[in-house]
Protein backbone atom coordinates (compact mmCIF):
# COMPACT_ATOMS: atom_id res chain seq x y z
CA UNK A 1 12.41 28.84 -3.57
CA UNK A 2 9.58 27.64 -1.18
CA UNK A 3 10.98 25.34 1.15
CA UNK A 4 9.76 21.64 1.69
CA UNK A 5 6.71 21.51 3.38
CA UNK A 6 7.85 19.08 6.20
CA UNK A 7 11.51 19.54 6.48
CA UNK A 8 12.85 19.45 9.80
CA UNK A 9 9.66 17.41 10.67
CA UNK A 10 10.42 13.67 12.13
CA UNK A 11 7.64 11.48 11.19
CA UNK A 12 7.74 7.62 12.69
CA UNK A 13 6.09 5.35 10.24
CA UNK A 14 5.06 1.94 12.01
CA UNK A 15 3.89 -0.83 9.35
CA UNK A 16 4.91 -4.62 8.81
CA UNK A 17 4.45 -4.70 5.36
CA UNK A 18 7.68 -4.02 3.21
CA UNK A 19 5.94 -2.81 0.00
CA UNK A 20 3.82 0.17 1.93
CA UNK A 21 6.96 1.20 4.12
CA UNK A 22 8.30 2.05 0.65
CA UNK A 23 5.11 3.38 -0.74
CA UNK A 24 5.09 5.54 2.12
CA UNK A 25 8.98 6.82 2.16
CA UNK A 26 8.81 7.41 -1.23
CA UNK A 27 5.20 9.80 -0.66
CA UNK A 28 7.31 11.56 1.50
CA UNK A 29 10.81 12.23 -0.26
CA UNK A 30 9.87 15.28 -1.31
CA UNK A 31 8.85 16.93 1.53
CA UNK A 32 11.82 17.10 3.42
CA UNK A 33 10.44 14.74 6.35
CA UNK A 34 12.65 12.51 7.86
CA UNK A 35 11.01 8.92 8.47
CA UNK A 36 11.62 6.11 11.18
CA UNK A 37 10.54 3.19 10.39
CA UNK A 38 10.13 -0.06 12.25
CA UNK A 39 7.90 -3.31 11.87
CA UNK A 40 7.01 -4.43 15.33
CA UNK A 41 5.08 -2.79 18.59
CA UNK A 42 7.33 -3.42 20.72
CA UNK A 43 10.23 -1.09 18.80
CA UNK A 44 7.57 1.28 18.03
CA UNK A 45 6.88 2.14 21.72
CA UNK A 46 10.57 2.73 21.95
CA UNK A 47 10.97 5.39 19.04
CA UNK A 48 7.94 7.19 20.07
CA UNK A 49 9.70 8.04 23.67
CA UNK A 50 12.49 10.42 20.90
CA UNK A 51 12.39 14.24 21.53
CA UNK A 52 11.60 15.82 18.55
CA UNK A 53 9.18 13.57 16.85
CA UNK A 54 5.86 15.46 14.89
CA UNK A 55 4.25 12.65 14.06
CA UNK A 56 3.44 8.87 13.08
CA UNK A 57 1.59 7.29 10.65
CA UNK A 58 0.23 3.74 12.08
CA UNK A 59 -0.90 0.11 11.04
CA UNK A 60 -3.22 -0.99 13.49
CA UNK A 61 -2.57 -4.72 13.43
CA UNK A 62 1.21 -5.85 13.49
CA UNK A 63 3.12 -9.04 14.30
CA UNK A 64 3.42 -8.53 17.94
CA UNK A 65 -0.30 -6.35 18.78
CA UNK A 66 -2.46 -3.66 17.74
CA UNK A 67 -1.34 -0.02 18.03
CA UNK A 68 -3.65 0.86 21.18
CA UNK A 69 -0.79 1.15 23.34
CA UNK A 70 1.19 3.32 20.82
CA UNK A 71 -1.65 5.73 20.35
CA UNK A 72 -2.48 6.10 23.63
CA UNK A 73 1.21 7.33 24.22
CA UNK A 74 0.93 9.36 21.17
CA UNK A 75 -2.12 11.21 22.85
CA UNK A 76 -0.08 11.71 26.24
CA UNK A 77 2.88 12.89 24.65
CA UNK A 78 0.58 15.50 22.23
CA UNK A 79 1.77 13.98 19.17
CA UNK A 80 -0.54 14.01 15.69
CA UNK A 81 -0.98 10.62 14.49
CA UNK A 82 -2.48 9.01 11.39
CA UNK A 83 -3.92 5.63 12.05
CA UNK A 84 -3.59 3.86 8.16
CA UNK A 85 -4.61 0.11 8.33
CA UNK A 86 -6.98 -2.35 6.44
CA UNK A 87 -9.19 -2.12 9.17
CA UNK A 88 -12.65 -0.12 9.06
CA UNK A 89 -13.22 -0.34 12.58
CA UNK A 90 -10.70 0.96 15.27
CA UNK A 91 -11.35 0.73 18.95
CA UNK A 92 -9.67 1.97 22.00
CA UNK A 93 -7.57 4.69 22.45
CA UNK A 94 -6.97 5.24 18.31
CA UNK A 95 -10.87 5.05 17.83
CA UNK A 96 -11.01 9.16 17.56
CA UNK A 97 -7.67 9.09 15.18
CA UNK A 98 -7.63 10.33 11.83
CA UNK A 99 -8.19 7.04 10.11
CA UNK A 100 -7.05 6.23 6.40
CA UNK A 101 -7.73 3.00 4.80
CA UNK A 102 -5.19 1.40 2.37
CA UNK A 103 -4.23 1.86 -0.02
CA UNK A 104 -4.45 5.70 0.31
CA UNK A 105 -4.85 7.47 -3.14
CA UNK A 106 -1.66 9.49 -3.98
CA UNK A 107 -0.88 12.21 -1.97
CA UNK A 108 -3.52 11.67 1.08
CA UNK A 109 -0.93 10.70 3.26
CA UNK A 110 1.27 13.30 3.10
CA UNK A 111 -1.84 16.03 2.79
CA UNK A 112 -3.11 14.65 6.59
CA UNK A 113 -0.15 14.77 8.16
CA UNK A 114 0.75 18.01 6.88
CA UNK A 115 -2.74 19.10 8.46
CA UNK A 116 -2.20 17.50 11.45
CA UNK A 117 1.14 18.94 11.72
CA UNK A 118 0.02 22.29 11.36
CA UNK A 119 -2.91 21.61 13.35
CA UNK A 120 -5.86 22.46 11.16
CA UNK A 121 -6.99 18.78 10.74
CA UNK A 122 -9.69 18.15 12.85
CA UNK A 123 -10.96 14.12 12.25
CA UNK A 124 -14.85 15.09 13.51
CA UNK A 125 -17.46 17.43 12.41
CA UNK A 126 -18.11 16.93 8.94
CA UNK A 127 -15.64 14.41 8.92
CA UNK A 128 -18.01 12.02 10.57
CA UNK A 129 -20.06 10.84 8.21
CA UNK A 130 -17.67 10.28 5.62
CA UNK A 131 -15.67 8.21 8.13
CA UNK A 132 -18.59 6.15 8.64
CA UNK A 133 -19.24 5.46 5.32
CA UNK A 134 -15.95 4.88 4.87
CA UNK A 135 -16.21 1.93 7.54
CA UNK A 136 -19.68 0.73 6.02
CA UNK A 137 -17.98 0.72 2.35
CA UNK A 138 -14.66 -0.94 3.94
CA UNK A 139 -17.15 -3.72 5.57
CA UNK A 140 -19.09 -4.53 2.39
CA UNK A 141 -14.98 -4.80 0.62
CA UNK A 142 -13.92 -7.39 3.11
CA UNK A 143 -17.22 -9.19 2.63
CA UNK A 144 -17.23 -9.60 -1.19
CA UNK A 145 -13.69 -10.30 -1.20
CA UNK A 146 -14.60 -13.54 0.99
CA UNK A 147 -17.37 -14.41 -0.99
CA UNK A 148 -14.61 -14.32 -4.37
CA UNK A 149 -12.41 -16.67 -2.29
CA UNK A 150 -15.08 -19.37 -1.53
CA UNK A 151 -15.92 -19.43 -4.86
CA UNK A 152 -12.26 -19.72 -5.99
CA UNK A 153 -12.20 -22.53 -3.41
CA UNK A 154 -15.58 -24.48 -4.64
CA UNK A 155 -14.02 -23.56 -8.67
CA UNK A 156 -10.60 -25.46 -7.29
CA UNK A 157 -13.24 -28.76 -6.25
CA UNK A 158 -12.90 -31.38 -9.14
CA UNK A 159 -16.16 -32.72 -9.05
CA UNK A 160 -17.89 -29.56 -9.44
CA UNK A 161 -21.15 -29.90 -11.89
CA UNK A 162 -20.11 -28.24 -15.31
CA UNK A 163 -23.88 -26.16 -14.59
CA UNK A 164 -22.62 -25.10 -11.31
CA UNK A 165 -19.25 -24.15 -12.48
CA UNK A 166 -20.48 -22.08 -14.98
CA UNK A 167 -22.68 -20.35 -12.55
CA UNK A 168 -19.89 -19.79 -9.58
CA UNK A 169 -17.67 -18.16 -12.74
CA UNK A 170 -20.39 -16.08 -13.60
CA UNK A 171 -20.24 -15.09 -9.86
CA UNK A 172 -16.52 -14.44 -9.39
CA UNK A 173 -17.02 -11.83 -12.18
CA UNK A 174 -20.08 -10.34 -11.10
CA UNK A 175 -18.25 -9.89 -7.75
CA UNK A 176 -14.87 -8.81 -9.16
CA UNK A 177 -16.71 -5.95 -10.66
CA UNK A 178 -18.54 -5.40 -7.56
CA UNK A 179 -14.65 -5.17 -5.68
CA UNK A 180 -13.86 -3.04 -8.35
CA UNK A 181 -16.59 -0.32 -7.69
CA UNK A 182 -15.92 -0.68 -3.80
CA UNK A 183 -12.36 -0.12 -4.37
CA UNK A 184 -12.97 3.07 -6.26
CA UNK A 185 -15.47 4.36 -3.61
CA UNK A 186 -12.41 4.06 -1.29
CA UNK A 187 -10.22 5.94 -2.66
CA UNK A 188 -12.81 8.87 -3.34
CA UNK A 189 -13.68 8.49 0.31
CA UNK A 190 -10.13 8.89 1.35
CA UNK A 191 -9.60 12.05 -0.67
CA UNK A 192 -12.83 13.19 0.79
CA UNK A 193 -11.97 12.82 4.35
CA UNK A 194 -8.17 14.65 3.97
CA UNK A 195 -10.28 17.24 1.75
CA UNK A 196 -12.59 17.70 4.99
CA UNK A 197 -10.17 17.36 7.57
CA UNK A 198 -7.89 19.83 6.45
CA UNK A 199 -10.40 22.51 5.89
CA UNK A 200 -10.13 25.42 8.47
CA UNK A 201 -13.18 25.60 10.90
């Protein structure tokens, strides 16, 4: 029976959001990782001093900081890291990081840091490009997303014109589908990027 692909592997998982920690640990069950998990910076630069640790999967922006400080111990210590936040754009010392935008489609997680454990990911080359785009398609997201909650808020006015309400509707679902198609392009671009990272030079 093959054996799990990460067992004996300690992976630290660093994210303040309850509902992705589990999304996360449950990705993982099966492959015989075992996961630390904490909310906060400050905690995080604690754990990530452990002997034995493989690797981390990061949110950039947490209660207490950004994860600049925790990659750029990562990087002295020589230990793979995943950088997996809402964010297209990361500066700093996790700028060169393989960088996966939530939510990840199934499986991408666990396919990068198995790369990047075995050390045939390599986030450049032909990765570029597609990490670009990915930034460019996360922009445009964040932008229509706005745009759907000042409309929402101008909707929630009561002494909205019945013309112009029927117009700002017509909006919110032009760009709900618009969200949609963005969302979709995400998760294609994440699969593309673990596809391309993991292939061998």
């Amino acid at each position: 029976m093959q054996r799990p692909s990460l067992e004996g592997r300690s992976i630290l998982v660093v994210e303040d959001e309850p509902l992705i920690v589990m999304d996360i640990t449950q990705a993982f069950e099966a492959t015989g990782a075992a996961l630390t998990t904490t909310n906060t910076l400050k905690h995080a630069l604690i754990l990530v001093e452990h002997d034995g640790l493989s690797g981390a999967i990061l949110d950039h922006a947490l209660g207490d900081g950004n994860s600049s400080l925790l990659c750029q111990r990562l990087k002295e210590r020589g230990i793979p890291f995943i950088i997996y936040s809402g964010y297209s754009t990361v500066e700093g010392p996790c700028k060169d990081a393989l960088h996966i935008s939530k939510p990840a489609a199934d499986g991408v997680l666990v396919a990068a840091m198995e790369g990047l454990i075995r050390g045939d990911a390599k986030p450049a080359g032909e990765v570029a490009p597609l990490l670009i785009e990915q930034r460019r398609i996360g922009d445009e997201y964040r932008v229509v997303e706005r745009e759907i909650q000042e409309l929402h808020s101008m909707l929630a006015a009561r002494n909205v014109d019945p013309a112009d309400r029927t117009e700002m509707q017509a909006g919110v679902t032009s760009r709900t589908t618009e969200l949609m198609r963005l969302d979709q392009r995400l998760l294609e671009l994440d699969a593309s990027v673990t596809v391309a990272s993991l292939r061998p030079a």
